[in-house]
C-alpha atoms as a PDB file:
ATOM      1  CA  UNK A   1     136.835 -82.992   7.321  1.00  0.00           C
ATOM      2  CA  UNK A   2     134.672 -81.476   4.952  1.00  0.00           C
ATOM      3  CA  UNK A   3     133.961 -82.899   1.704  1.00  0.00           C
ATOM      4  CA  UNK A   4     136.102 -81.736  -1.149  1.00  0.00           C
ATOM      5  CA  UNK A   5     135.549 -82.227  -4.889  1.00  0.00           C
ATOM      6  CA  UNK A   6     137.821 -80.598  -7.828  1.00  0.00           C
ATOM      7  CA  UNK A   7     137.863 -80.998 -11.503  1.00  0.00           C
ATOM      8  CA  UNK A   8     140.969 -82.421 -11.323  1.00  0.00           C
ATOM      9  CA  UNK A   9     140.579 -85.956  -9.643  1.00  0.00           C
ATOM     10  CA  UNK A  10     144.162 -86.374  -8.759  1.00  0.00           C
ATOM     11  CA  UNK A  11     143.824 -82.743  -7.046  1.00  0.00           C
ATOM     12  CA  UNK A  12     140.878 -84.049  -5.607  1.00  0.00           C
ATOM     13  CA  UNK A  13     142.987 -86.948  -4.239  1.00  0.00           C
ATOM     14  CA  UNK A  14     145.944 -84.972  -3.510  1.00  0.00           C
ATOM     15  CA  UNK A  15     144.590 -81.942  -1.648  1.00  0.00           C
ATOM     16  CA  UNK A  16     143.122 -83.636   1.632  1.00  0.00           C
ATOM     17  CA  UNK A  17     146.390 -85.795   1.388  1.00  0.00           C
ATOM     18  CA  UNK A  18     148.194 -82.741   1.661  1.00  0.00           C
ATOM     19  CA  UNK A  19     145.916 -81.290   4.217  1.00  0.00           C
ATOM     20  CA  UNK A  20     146.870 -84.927   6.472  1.00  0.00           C
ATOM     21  CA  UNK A  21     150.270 -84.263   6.127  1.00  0.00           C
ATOM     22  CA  UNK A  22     149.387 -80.163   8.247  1.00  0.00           C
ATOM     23  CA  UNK A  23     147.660 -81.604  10.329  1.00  0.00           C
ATOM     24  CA  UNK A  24     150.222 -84.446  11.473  1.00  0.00           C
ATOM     25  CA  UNK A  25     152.458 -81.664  12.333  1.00  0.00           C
ATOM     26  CA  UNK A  26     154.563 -82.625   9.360  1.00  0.00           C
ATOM     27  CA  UNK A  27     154.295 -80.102   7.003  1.00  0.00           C
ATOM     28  CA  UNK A  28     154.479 -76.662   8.820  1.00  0.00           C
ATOM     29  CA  UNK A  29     153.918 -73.092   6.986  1.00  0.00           C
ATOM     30  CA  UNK A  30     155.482 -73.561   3.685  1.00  0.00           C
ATOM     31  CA  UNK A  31     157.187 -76.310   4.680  1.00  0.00           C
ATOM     32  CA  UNK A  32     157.745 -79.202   2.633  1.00  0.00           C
ATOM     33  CA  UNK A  33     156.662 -80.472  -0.447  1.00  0.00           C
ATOM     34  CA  UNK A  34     154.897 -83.195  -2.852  1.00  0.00           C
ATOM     35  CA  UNK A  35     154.803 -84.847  -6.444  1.00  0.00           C
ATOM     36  CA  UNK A  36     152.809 -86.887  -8.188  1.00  0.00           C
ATOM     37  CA  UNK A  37     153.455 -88.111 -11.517  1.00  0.00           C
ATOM     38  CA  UNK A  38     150.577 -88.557 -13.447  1.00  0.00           C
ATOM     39  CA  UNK A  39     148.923 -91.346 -16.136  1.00  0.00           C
ATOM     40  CA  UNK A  40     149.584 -89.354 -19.203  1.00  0.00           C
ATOM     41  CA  UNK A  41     146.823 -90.691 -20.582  1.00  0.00           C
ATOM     42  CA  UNK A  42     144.309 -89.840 -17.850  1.00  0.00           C
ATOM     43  CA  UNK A  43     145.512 -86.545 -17.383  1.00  0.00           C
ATOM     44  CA  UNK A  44     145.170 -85.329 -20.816  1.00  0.00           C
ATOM     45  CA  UNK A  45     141.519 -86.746 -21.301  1.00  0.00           C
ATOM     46  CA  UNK A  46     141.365 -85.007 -17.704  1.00  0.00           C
ATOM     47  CA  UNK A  47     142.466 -81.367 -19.218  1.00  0.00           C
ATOM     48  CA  UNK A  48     140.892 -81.448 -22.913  1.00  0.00           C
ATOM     49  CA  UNK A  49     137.776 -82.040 -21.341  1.00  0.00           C
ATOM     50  CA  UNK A  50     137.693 -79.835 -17.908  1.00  0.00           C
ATOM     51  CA  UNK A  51     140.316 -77.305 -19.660  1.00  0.00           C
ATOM     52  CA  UNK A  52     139.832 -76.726 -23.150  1.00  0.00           C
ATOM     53  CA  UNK A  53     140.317 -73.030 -23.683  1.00  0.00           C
ATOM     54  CA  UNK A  54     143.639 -72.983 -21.278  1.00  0.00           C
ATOM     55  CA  UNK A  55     147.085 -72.810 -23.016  1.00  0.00           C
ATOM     56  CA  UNK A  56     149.993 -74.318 -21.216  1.00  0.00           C
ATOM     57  CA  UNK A  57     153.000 -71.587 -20.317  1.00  0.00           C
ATOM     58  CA  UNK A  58     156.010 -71.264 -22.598  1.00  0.00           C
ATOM     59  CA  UNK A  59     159.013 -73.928 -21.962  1.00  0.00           C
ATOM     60  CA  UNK A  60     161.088 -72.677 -18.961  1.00  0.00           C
ATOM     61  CA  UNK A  61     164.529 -74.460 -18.922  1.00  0.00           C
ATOM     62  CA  UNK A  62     165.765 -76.978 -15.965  1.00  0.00           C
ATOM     63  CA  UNK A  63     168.865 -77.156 -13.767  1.00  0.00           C
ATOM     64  CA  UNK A  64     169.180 -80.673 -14.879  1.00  0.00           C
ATOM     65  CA  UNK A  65     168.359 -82.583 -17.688  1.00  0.00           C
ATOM     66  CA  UNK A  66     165.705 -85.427 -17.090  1.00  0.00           C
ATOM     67  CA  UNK A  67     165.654 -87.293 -20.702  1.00  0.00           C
ATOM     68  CA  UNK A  68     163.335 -90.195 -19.184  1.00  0.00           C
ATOM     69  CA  UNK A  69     160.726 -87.935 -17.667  1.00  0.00           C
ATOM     70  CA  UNK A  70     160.351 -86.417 -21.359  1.00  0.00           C
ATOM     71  CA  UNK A  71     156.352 -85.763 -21.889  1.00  0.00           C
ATOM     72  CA  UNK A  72     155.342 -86.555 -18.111  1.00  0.00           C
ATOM     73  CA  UNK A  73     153.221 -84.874 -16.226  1.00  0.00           C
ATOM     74  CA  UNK A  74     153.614 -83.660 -12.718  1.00  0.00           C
ATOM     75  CA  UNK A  75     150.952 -82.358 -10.362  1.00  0.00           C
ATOM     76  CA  UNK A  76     152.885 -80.671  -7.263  1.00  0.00           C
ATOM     77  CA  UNK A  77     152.907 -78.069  -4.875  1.00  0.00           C
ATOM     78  CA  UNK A  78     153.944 -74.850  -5.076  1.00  0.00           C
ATOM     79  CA  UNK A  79     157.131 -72.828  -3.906  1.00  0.00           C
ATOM     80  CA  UNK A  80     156.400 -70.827  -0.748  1.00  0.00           C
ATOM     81  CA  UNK A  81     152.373 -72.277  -0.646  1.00  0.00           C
ATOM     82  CA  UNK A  82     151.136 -73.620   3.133  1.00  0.00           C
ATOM     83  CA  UNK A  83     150.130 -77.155   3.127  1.00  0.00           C
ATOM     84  CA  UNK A  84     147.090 -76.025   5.035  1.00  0.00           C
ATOM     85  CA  UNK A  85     145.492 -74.171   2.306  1.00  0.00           C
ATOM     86  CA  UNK A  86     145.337 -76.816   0.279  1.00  0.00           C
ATOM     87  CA  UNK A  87     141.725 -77.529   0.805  1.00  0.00           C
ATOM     88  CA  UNK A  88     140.842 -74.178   0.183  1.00  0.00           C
ATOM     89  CA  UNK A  89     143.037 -72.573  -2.457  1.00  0.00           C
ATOM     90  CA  UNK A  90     144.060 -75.659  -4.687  1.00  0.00           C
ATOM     91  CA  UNK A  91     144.870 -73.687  -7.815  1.00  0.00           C
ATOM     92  CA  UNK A  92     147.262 -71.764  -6.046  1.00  0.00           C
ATOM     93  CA  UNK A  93     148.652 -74.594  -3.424  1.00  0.00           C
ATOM     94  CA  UNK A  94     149.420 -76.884  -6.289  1.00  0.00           C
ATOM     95  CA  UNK A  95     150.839 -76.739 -10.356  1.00  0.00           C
ATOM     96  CA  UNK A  96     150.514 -79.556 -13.232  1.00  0.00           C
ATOM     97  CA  UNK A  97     153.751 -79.546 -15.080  1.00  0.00           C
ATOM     98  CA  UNK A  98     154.990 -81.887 -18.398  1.00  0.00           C
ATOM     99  CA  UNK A  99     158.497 -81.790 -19.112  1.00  0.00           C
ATOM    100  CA  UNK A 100     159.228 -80.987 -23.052  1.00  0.00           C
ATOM    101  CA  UNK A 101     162.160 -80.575 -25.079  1.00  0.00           C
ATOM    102  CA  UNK A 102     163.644 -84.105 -24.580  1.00  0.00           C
ATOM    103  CA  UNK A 103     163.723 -83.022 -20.888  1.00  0.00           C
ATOM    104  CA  UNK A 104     165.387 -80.025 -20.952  1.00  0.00           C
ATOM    105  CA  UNK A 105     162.585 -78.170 -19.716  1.00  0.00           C
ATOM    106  CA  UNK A 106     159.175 -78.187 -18.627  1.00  0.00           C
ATOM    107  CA  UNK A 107     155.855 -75.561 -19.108  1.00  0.00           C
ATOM    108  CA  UNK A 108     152.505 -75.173 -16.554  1.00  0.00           C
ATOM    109  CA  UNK A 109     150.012 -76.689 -18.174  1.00  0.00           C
ATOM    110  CA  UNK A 110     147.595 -75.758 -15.329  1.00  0.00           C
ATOM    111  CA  UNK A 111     147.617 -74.158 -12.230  1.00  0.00           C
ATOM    112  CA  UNK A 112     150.157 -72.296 -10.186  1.00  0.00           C
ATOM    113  CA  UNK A 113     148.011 -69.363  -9.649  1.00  0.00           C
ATOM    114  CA  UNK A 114     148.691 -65.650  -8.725  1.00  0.00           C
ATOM    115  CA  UNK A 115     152.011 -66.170 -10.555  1.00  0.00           C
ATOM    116  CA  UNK A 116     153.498 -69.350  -8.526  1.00  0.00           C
ATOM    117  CA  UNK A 117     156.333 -71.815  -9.644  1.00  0.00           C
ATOM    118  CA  UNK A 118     157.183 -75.483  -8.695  1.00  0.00           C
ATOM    119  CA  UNK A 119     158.267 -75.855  -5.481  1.00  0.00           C
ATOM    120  CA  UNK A 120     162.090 -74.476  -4.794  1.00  0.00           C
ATOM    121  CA  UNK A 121     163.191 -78.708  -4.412  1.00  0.00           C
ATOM    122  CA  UNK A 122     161.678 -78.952  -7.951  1.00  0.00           C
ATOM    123  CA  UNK A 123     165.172 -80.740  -9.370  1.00  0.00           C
ATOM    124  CA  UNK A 124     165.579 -83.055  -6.575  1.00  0.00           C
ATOM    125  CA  UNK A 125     161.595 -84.161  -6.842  1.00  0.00           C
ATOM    126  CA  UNK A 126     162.834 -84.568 -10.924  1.00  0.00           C
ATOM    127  CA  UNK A 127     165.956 -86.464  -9.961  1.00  0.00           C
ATOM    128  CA  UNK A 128     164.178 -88.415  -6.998  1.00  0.00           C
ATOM    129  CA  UNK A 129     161.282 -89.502 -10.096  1.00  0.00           C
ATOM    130  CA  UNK A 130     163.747 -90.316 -13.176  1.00  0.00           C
ATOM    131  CA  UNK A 131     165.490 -92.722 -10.706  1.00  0.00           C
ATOM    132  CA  UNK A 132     162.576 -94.451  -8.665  1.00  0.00           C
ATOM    133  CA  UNK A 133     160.455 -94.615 -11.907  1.00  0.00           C
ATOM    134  CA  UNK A 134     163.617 -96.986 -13.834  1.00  0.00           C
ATOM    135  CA  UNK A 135     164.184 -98.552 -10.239  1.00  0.00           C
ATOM    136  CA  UNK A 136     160.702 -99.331  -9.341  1.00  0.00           C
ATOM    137  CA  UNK A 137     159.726-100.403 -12.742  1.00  0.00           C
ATOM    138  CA  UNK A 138     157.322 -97.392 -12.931  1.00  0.00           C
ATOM    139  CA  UNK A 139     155.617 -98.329 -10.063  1.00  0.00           C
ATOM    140  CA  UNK A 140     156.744 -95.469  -7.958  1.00  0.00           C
ATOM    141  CA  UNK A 141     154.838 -91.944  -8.380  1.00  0.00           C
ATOM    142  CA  UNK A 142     154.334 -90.327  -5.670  1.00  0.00           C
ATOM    143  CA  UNK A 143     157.305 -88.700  -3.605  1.00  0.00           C
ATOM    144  CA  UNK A 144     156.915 -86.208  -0.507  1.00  0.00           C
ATOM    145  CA  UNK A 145     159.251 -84.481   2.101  1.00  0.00           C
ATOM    146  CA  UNK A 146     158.189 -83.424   5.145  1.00  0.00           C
ATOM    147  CA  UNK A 147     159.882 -82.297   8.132  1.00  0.00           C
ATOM    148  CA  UNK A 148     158.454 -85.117  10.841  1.00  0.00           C
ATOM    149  CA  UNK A 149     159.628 -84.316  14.195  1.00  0.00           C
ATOM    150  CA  UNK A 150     160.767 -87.499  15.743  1.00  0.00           C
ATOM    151  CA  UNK A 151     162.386 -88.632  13.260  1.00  0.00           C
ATOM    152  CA  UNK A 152     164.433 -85.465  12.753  1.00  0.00           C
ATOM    153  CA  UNK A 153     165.482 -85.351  16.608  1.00  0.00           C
ATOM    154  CA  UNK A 154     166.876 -88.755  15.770  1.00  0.00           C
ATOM    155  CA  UNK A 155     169.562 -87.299  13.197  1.00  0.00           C
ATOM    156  CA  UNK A 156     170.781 -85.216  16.364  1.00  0.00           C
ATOM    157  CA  UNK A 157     170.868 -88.336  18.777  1.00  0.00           C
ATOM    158  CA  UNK A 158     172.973 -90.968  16.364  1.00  0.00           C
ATOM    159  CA  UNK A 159     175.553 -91.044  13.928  1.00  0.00           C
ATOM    160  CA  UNK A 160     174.352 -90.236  10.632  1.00  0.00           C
ATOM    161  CA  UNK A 161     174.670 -93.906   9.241  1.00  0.00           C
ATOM    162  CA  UNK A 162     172.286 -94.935   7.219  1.00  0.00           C
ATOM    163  CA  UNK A 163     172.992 -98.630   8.536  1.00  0.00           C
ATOM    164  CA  UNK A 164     172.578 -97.733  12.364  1.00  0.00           C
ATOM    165  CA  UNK A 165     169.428 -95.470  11.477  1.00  0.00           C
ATOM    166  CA  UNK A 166     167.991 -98.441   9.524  1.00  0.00           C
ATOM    167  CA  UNK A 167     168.715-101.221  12.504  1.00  0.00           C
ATOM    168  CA  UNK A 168     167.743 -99.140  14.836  1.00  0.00           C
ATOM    169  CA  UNK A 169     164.005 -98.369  13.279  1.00  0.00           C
ATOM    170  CA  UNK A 170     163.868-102.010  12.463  1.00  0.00           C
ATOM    171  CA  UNK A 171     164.212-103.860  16.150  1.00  0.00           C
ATOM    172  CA  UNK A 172     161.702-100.891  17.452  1.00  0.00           C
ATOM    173  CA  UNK A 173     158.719-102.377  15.707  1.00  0.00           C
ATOM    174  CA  UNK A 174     159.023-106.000  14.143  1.00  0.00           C
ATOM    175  CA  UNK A 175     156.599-104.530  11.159  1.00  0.00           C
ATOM    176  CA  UNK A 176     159.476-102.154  10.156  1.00  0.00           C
ATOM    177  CA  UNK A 177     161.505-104.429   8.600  1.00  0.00           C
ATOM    178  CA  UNK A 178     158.536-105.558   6.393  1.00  0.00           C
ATOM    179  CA  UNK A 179     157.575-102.487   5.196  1.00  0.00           C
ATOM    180  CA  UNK A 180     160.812-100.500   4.576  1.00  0.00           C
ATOM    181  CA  UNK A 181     163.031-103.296   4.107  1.00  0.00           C
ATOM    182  CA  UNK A 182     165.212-100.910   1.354  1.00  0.00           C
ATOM    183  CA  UNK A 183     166.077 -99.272   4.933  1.00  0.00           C
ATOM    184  CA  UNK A 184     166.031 -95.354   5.403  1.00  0.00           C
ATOM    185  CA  UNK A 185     169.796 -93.899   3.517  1.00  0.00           C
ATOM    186  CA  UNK A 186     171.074 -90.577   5.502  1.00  0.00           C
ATOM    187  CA  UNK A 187     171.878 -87.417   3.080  1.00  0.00           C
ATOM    188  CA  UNK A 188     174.992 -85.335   4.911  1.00  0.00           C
ATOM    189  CA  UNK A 189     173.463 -81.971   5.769  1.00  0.00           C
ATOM    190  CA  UNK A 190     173.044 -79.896   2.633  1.00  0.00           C
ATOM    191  CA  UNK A 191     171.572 -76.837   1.482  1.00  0.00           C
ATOM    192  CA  UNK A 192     167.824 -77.056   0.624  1.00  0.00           C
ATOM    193  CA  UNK A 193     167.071 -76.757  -3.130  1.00  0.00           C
ATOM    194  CA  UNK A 194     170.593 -76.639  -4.354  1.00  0.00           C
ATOM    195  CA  UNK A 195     171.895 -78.941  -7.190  1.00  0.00           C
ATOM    196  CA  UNK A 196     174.858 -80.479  -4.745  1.00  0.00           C
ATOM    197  CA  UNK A 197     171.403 -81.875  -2.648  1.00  0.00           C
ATOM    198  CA  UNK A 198     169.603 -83.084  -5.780  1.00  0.00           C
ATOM    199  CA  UNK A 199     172.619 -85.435  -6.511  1.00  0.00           C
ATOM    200  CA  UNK A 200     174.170 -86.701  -3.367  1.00  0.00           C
ATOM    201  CA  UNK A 201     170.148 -87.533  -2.913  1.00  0.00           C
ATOM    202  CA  UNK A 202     170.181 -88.983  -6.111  1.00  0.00           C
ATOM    203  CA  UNK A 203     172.992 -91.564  -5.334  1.00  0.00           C
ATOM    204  CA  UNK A 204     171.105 -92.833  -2.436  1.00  0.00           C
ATOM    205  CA  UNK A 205     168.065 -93.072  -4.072  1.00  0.00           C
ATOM    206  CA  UNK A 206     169.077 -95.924  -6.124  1.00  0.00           C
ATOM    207  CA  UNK A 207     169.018 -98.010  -3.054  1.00  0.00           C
ATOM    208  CA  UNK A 208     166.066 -96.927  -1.248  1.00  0.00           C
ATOM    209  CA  UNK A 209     162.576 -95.670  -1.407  1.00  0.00           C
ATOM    210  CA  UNK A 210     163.870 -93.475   1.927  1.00  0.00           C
ATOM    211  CA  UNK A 211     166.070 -90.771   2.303  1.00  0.00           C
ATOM    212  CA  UNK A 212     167.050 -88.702   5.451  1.00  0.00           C
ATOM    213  CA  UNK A 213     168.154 -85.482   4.833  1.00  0.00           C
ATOM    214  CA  UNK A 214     169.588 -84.896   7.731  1.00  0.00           C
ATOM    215  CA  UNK A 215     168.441 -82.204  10.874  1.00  0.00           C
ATOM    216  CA  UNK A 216     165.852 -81.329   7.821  1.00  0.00           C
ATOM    217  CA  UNK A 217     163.331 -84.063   7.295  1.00  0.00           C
ATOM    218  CA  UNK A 218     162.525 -87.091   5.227  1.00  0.00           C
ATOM    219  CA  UNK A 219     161.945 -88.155   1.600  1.00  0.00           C
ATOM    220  CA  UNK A 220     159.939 -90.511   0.749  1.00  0.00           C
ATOM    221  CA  UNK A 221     159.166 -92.620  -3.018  1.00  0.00           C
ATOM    222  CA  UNK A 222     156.012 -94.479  -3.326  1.00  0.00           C
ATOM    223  CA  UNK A 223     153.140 -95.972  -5.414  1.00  0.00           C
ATOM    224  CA  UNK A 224     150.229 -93.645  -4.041  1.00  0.00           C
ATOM    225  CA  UNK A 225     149.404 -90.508  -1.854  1.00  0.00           C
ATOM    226  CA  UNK A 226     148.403 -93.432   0.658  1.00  0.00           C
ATOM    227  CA  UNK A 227     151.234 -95.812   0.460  1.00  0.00           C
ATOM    228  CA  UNK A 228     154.055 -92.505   0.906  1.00  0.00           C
ATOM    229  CA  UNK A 229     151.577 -91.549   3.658  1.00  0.00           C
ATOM    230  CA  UNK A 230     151.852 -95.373   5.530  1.00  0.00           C
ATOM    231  CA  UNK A 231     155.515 -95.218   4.340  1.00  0.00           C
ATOM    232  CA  UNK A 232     156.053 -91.827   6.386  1.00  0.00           C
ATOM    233  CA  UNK A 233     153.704 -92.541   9.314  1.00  0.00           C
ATOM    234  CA  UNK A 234     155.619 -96.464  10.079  1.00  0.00           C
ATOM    235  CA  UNK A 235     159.117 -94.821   9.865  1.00  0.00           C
ATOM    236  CA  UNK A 236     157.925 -91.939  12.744  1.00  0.00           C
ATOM    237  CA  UNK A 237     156.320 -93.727  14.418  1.00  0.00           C
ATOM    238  CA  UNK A 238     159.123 -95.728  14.996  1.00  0.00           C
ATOM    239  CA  UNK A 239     161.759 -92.824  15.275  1.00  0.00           C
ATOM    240  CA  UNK A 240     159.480 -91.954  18.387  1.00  0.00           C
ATOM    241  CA  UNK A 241     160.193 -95.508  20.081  1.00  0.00           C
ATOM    242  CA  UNK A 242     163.856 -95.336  19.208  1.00  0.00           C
ATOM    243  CA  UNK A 243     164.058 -91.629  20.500  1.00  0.00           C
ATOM    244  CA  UNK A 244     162.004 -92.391  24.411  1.00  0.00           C
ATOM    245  CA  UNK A 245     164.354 -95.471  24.074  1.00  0.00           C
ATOM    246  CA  UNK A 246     167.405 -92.975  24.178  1.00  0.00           C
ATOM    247  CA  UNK A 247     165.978 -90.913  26.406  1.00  0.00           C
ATOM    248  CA  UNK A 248     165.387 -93.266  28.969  1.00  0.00           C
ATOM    249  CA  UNK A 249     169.348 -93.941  28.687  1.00  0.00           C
ATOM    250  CA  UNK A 250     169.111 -96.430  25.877  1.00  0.00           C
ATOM    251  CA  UNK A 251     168.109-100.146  25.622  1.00  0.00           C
ATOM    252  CA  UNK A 252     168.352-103.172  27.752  1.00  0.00           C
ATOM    253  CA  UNK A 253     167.527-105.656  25.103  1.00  0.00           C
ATOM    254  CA  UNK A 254     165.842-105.777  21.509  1.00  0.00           C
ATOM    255  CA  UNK A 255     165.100-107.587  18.261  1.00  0.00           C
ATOM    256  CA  UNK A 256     167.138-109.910  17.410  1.00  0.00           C
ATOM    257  CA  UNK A 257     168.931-110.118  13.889  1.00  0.00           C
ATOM    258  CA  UNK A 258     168.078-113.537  13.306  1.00  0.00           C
ATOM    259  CA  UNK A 259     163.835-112.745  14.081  1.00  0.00           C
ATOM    260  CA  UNK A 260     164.305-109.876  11.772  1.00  0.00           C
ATOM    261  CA  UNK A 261     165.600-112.645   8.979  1.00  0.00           C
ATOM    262  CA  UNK A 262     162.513-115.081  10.440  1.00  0.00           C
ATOM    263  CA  UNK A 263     160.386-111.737   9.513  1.00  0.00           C
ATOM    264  CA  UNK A 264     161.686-111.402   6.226  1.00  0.00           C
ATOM    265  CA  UNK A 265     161.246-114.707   5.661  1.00  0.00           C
ATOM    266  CA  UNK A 266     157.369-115.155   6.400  1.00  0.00           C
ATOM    267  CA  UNK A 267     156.251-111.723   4.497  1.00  0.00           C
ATOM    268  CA  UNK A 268     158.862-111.919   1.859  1.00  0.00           C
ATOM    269  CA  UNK A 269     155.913-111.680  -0.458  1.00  0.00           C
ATOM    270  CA  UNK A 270     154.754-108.062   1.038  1.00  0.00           C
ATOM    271  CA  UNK A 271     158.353-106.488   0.483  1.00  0.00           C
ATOM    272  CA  UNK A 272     159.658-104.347  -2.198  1.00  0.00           C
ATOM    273  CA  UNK A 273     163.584-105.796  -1.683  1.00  0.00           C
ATOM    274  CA  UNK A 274     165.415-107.825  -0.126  1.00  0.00           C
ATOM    275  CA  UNK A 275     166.518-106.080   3.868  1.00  0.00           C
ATOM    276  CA  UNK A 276     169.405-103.697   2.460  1.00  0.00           C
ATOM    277  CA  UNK A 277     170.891-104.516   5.858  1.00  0.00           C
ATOM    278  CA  UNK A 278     171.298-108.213   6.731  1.00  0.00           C
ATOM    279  CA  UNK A 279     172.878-111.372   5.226  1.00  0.00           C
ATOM    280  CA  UNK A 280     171.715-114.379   4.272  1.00  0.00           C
ATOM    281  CA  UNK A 281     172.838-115.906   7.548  1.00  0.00           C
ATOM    282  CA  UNK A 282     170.806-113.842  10.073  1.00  0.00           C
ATOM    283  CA  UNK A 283     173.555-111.936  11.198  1.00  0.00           C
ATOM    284  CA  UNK A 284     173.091-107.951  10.525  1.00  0.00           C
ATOM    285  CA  UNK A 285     175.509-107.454   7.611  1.00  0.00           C
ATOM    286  CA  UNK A 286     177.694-104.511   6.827  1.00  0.00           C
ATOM    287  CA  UNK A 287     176.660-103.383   3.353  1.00  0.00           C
END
C-alpha cells in the first residue's frame, strides 16, 4: 500500500484503516460505516493550526439528544461515500463533527466535501458512543459496522440468540472467549438508519462491545482503529469455523464449558468483563 500522509493525523490513521476494512471484503460500495471520537484537546490544536481560516457549518439539529457527547468531536465517514476511496479522496470519504447546544445538535467543523453529511446511521454511531463512552469508562472510541460475510450467513443458519451466537463463536476458537468475553448481542432485523434501530441497539449495547444486526452486519465498540479491527477480524474468523462446521452437518464434539471457565481464569487479566455467558461453576449459564 502506498504511503499516505494527511494534515489530519487521525485521518491519516483512519483512512488506510478504512481502506483494510474494502479490501477484507467487509465494507462493499457505500457500505458501512465508522467513528472515531476524538481527544478534544488534540483535535483542536490539530485544526487552529492546519485550519485556521475554515469556519465550522451552522448547528444542524439531531434525531436524538446526546447530553454527554456535548463538545465532542467526531471524525467519520460520510453518507453514500465508498470505503475504497478513502485513500484517495479523504475530504470527501470522511467529516469531523462536535456536537453543540448541550447535545441537541452538532455542526462540520471540517470536511464532508462536495456537500456530504454524516453517514445515514449517524444516531445509532451517537447512541452506540454516549453509552460505550459511560460503560467503558471513556476508554471506548472507535465504533465500525461492516457487513462481514461469514458472520452474516450465520444469522441465517441459527436462532437469533445472542446466547447461542455467543457459545457457539466461543468453543470454535479457545481465544474467543478471551477476547470478546462481553459475547456478541443479536439486534432483531430492523430498518437501517431509523430511530427504532438506534434504540433497540442501544439496549444491547450496555452489555456488550458487539452487536449483530441481524442478515445486515456487525457493530463493533473499541479503544482504537486497530483494536475494532482485531475485534472484527477474531469474531469472523470464527463465524467461518462455526459456519463449515454447519455445513458439514454440524459438530461431533467441542469446547467444553468448564475449559472455557479454565480460559477465563488464566487471562482474566486480558478481558474487558467477566464471560456474559457462564457461571461461576463452569457450567454455561442462562443469563
Amino acid at each position: 500500500m502506498p504511503e499516505f500522509t494527511h494534515a489530519i493525523s487521525f485521518v491519516e490513521e483512519a483512512a488506510p484503516f478504512v481502506q483494510l476494512c474494502w479490501d477484507m471484503g467487509w465494507n462493499e460500495a457505500n457500505g458501512g460505516n465508522f467513528s472515531w471520537r476524538l481527544p478534544t484537546d488534540e483535535i483542536e490544536a490539530i485544526l487552529r493550526r492546519r485550519f485556521p481560516k475554515a469556519r465550522p457549518t451552522d448547528p444542524l439539529p439531531l434525531d436524538q439528544a446526546q447530553p454527554s457527547l456535548d463538545g465532542d468531536y467526531f471524525l467519520m465517514t460520510g453518507s453514500g461515500q465508498f470505503f475504497r476511496h478513502a485513500l484517495a479522496h479523504p475530504d470527501e470519504v470522511f467529516g469531523i463533527i462536535q456536537i453543540v447546544d448541550g447535545g441537541t445538535a452538532y455542526r462540520t467543523v471540517w470536511g464532508f466535501a462536495m456537500g456530504g453529511r454524516p453517514t445515514s446511521e449517524f444516531a445509532t454511531h451517537l447512541v452506540g458512543h454516549a453509552i460505550r463512552k459511560e460503560v467503558s469508562g471513556g476508554r471506548e472510541r472507535v465504533i465500525l459496522h461492516c457487513h462481514v460475510p461469514e458472520f452474516i450467513a450465520l444469522s441465517f443458519l441459527m436462532p437469533l440468540d445472542s446466547r447461542e451466537l455467543s457459545m457457539a463463536l466461543w468453543q470454535k476458537m479457545p481465544e474467543c472467549i478471551v477476547i470478546f468475553p462481553d459475547g456478541v448481542r443479536v439486534v432483531p432485523p430492523l430498518l437501517p438508519g431509523t430511530v427504532s434501530i438506534a434504540e433497540a441497539s442501544a439496549v444491547e449495547l450496555r452489555n456488550s462491545r458487539i452487536i449483530s444486526w441481524s442478515h445486515h452486519g456487525i457493530f463493533a465498540s473499541e479503544e482504537s482503529p486497530d483494536k475494532v479491527f482485531a475485534l472484527v477480524e477474531t469474531i469472523e474468523k470464527a463465524s467461518a469455523i462455526q459456519r463449515r462446521v454447519l455445513s458439514a452437518g454440524g459438530p461431533q464434539r467441542g469446547i467444553e464449558p468448564s475449559l472455557l471457565r479454565e480460559l477465563c481464569d488464566k487471562f482474566g487479566h486480558m478481558m474487558v468483563s467477566e464471560p456474559a455467558f457462564l457461571d461461576q461453576d463452569g457450567g454455561d449459564g442462562k443469563s
